[in-house]
Protein backbone atom coordinates (compact mmCIF):
# COMPACT_ATOMS: atom_id res chain seq x y z
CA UNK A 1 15.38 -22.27 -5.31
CA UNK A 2 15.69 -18.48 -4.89
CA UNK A 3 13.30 -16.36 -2.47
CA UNK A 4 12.74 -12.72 -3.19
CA UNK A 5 12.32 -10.40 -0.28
CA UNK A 6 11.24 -6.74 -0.76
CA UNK A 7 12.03 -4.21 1.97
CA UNK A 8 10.34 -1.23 1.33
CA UNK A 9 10.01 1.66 3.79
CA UNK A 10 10.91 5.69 3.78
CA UNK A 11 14.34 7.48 4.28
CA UNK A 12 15.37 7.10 7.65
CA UNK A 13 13.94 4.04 8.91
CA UNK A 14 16.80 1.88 8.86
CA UNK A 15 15.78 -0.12 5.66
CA UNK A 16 18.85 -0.21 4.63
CA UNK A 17 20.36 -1.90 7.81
CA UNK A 18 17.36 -4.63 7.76
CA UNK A 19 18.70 -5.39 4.17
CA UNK A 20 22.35 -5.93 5.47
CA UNK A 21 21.60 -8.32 8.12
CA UNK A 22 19.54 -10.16 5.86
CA UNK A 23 22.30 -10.60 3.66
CA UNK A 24 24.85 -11.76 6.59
CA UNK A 25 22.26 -14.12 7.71
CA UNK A 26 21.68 -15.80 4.02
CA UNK A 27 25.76 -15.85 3.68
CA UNK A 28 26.35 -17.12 6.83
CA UNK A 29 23.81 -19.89 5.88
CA UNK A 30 26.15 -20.41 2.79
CA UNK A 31 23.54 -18.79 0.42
CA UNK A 32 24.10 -17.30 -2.99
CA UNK A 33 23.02 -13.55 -1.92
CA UNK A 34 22.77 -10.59 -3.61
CA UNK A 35 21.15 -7.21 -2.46
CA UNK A 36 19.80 -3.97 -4.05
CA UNK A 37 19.17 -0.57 -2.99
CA UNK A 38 16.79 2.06 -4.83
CA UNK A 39 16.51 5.34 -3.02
CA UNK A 40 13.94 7.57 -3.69
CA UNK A 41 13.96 11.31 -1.84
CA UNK A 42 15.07 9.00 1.22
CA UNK A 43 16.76 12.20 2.55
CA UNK A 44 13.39 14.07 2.36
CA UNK A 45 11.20 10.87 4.00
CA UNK A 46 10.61 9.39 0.08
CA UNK A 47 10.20 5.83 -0.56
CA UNK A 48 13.83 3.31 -0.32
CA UNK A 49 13.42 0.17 -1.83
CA UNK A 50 15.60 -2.97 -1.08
CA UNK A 51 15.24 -6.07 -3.06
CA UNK A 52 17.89 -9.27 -1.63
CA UNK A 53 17.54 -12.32 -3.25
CA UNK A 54 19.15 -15.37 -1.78
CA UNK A 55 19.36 -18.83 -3.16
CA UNK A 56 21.58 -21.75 -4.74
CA UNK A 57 22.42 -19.33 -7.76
CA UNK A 58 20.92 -15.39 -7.89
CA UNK A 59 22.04 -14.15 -10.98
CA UNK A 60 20.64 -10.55 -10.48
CA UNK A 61 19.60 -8.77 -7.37
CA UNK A 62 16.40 -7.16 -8.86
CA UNK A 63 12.75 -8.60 -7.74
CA UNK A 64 10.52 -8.14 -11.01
CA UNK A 65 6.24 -7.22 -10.32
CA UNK A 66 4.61 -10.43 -8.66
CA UNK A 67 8.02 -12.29 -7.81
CA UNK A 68 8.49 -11.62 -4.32
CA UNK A 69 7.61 -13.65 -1.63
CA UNK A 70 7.80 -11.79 1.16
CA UNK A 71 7.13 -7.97 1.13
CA UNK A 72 8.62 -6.59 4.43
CA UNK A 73 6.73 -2.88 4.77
CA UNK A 74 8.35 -0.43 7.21
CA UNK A 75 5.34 1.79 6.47
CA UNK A 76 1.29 1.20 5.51
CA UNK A 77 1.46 3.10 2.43
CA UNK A 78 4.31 1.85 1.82
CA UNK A 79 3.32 -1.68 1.74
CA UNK A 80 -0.12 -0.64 -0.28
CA UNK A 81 2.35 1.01 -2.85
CA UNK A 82 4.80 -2.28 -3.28
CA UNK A 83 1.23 -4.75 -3.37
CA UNK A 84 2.03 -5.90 -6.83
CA UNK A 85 5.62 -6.97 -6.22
CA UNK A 86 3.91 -9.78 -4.33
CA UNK A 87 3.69 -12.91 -5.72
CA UNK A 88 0.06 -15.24 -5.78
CA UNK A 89 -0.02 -16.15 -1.80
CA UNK A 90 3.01 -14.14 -0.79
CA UNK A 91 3.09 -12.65 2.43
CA UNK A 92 3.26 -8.98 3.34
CA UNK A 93 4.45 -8.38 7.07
CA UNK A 94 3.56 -4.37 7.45
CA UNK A 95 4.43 -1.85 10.12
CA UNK A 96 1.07 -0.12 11.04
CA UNK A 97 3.18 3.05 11.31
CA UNK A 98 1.87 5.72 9.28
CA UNK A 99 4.35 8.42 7.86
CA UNK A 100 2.81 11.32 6.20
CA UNK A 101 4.14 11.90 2.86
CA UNK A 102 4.44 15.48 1.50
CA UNK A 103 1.27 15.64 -0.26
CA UNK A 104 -0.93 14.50 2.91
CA UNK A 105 1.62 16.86 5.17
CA UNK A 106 0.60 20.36 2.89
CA UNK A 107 -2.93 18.96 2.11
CA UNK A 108 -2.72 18.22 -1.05
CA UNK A 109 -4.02 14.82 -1.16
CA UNK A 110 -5.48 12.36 1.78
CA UNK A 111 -3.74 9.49 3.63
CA UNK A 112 -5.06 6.56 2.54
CA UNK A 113 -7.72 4.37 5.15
CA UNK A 114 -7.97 0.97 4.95
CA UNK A 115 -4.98 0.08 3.98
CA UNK A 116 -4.50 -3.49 5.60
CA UNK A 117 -7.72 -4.50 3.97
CA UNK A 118 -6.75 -3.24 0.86
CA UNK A 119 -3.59 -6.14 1.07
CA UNK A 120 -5.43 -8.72 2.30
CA UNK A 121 -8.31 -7.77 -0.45
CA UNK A 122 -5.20 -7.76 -3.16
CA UNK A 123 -4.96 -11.47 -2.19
CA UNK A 124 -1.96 -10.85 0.74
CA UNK A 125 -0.80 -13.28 3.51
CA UNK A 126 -1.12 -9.82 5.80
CA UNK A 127 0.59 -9.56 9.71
CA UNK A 128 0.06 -6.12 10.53
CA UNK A 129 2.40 -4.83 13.72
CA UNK A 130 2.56 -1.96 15.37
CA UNK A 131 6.97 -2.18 15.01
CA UNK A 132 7.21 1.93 16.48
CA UNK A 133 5.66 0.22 19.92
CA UNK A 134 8.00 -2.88 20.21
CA UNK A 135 10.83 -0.75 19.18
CA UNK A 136 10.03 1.69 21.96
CA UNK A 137 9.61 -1.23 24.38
CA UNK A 138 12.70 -2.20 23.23
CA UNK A 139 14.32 1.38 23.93
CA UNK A 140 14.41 3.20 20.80
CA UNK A 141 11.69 4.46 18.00
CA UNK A 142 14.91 3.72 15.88
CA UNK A 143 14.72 0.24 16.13
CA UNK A 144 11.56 -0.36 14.06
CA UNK A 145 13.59 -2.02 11.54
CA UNK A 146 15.03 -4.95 13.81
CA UNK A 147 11.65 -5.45 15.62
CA UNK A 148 10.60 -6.24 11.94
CA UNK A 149 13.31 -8.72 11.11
CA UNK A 150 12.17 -10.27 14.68
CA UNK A 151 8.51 -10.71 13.47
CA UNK A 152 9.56 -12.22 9.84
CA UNK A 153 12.14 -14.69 11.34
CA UNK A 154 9.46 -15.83 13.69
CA UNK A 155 6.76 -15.93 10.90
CA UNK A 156 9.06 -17.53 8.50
CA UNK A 157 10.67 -20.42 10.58
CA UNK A 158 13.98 -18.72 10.60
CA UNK A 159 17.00 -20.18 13.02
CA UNK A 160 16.65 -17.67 15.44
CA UNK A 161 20.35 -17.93 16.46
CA UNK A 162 21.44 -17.02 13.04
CA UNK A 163 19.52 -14.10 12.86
CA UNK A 164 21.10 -12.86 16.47
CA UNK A 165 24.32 -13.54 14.88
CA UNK A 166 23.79 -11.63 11.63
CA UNK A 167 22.63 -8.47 14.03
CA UNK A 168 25.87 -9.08 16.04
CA UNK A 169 27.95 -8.93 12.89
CA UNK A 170 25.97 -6.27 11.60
CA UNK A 171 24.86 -3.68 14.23
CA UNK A 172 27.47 -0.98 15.72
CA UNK A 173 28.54 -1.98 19.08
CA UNK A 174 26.68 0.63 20.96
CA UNK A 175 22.98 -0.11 19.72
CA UNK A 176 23.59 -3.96 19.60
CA UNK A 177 22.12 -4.64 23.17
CA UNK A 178 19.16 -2.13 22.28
CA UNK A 179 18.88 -3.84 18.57
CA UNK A 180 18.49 -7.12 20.32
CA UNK A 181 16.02 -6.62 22.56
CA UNK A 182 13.99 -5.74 19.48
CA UNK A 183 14.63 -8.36 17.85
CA UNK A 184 13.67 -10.67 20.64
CA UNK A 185 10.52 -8.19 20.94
CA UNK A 186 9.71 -8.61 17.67
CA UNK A 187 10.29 -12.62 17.43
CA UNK A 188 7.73 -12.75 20.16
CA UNK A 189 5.01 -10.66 18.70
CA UNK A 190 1.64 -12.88 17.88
């Protein structure tokens, strides 16, 4: 059996990162794992994609429209944009950050309200966190993407100790101890 898990967020919140660890976690679980980025304007705060796909046998790294079953949103519009990846019942774990894309910034068009309604209205399994809080808890805004991975290995049943060791294998030495306080932030959040 193969799960499909979509990270989707905007350049520069450590999406990429979140994708990694996921995929030293699933290897060091002696998965079949196989990750892929799609960056938008990520230098300019556009939309990054990452789909990994771990299993027995993943033949291709891409997540089709209603195939993946978990949707892990760094951002609310974001999450509202990525909806339809979701499979029937899948689950949508969403950062109640909101990042202002260019349109809303020079007032060309309106940030979206309602947003977490909207995905549990689209037929979502919705937890809604605020990750920028437990990340500054934690020490750093920059560790909204590890506060995340804390709240889906929770939510999902995850071993908890493998997911510490993927973020020790994966993290840089000098934001490891701030990285795992997140995660430990995050694993706790109800």
């Amino acid at each position: 059996m193969t799960e499909n898990i979509l990270i989707v967020g905007v350049g520069g919140q450590g999406t990429l990162l979140a994708s990694r660890v996921l995929g030293a976690l699933y290897a060091a679980m002696g998965e079949n794992v196989k990750i892929s980025e799609v960056h938008g304007m990520s230098q300019r705060g556009g939309s990054v994609v990452t789909y990994v796909r771990h299993g027995d046998e993943v033949a291709s790294p891409v997540i089709c429209e209603g195939e993946a079953d978990v949707v892990l949103a760094f951002e609310q519009l974001e999450a509202l944009r990525f909806v339809t990846s979701l499979k029937k019942g899948g689950r949508i774990i969403v950062n109640t950050q909101k990042i202002m894309p260019m349109p809303v910034v020079t007032g060309a068009a309106g940030y979206p309200e309602g947003i977490v309604d909207k995905l549990i209205a689209a037929g979502a399994q919705v937890t809604a966190v605020d990750a920028l809080a437990i990340a500054e808890a934690a020490g750093s805004a920059k560790a909204v993407n590890i506060a995340l991975l804390g709240v889906m290995a929770n939510i999902t049943g995850a071993d908890k100790a493998l997911f510490e060791q993927a973020i020790e294998a994966t993290v840089p030495p000098k934001f490891l101890e701030l990285n795992k306080r997140a995660f430990e932030l995050g694993y706790e959040f109800e």
